[in-house]
Protein backbone atom coordinates (compact mmCIF):
# COMPACT_ATOMS: atom_id res chain seq x y z
CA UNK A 1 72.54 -16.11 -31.82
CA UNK A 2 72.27 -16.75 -35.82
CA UNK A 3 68.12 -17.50 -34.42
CA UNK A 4 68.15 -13.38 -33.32
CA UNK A 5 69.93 -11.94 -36.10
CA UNK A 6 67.47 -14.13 -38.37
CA UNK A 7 64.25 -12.40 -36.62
CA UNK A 8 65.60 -9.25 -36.34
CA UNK A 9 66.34 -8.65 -39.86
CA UNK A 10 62.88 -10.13 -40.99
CA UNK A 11 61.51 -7.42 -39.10
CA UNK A 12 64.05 -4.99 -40.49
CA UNK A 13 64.57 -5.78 -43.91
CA UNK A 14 61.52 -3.92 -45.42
CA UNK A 15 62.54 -0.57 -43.62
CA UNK A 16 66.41 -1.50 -44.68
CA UNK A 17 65.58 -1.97 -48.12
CA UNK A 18 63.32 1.32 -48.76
CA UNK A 19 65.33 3.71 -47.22
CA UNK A 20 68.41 2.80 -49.71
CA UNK A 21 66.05 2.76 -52.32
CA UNK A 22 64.60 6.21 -51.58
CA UNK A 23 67.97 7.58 -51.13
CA UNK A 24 69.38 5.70 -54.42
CA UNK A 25 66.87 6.56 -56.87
CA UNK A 26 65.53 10.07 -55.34
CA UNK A 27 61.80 8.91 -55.31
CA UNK A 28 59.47 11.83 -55.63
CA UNK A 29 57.67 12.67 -52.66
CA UNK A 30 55.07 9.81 -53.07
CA UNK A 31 54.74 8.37 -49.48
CA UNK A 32 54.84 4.43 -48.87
CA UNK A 33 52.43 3.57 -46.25
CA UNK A 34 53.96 2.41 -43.07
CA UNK A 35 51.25 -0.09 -42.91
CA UNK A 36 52.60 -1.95 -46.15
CA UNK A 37 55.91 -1.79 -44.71
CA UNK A 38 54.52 -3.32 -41.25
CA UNK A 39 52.65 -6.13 -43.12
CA UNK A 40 55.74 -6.96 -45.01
CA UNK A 41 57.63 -6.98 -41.80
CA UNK A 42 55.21 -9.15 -39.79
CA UNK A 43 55.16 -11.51 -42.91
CA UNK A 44 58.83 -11.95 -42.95
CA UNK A 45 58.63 -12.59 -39.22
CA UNK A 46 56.14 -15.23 -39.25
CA UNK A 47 58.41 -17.23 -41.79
CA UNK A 48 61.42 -16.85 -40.25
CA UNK A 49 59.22 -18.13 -37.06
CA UNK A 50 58.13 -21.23 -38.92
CA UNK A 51 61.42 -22.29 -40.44
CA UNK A 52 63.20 -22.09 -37.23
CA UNK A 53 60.27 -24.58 -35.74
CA UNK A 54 60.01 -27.00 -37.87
CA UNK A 55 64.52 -27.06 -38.40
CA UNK A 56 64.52 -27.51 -35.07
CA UNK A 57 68.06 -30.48 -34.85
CA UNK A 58 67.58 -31.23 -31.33
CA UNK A 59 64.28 -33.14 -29.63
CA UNK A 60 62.95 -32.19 -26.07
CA UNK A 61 65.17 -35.05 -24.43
CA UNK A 62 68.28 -33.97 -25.81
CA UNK A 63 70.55 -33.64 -22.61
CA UNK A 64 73.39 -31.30 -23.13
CA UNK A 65 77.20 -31.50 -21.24
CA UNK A 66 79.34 -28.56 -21.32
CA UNK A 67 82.91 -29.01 -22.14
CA UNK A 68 84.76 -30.45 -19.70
CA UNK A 69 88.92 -31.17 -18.61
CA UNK A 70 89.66 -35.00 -18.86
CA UNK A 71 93.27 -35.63 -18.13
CA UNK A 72 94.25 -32.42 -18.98
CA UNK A 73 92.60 -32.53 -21.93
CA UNK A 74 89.18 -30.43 -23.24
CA UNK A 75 86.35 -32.56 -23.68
CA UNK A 76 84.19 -31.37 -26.32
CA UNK A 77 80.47 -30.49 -25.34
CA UNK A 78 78.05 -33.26 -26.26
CA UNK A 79 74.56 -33.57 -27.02
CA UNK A 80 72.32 -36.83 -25.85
């Protein structure tokens, strides 16, 4: 989940941050190109792409158990 909010803000972030400061600071009517804002977006993407494969915790033979009751008890979920 943290993995979607990560990419989705890299791609937002740019947008995010020039609306506020358009609406803080009353720009004039210059116009920012949306093709600045789209390279800044895809840049932000491709990072946030990177970090999450190379801080990847778990290697392709992990083997994962749900939780499960033991004697009444919740087992914790494990990783292998």
């Amino acid at each position: 989940m943290t993995k979607k909010i990560l990419i989705i803000l890299s791609i937002l972030a740019p947008f995010i941050t020039f609306y506020f400061i358009k609406i803080a600071f009353k720009l004039s009517n210059r116009k920012v190109p949306f093709i600045t804002l789209s390279l800044a977006s895809l840049i932000l993407l491709i990072l946030t792409l990177v970090y999450f494969r190379y801080d990847n915790n778990f290697s392709p033979d992990t083997k994962y158990s749900p939780p499960k009751m033991e004697n009444g008890k919740i087992k914790p979920a494990e990783n292998n």
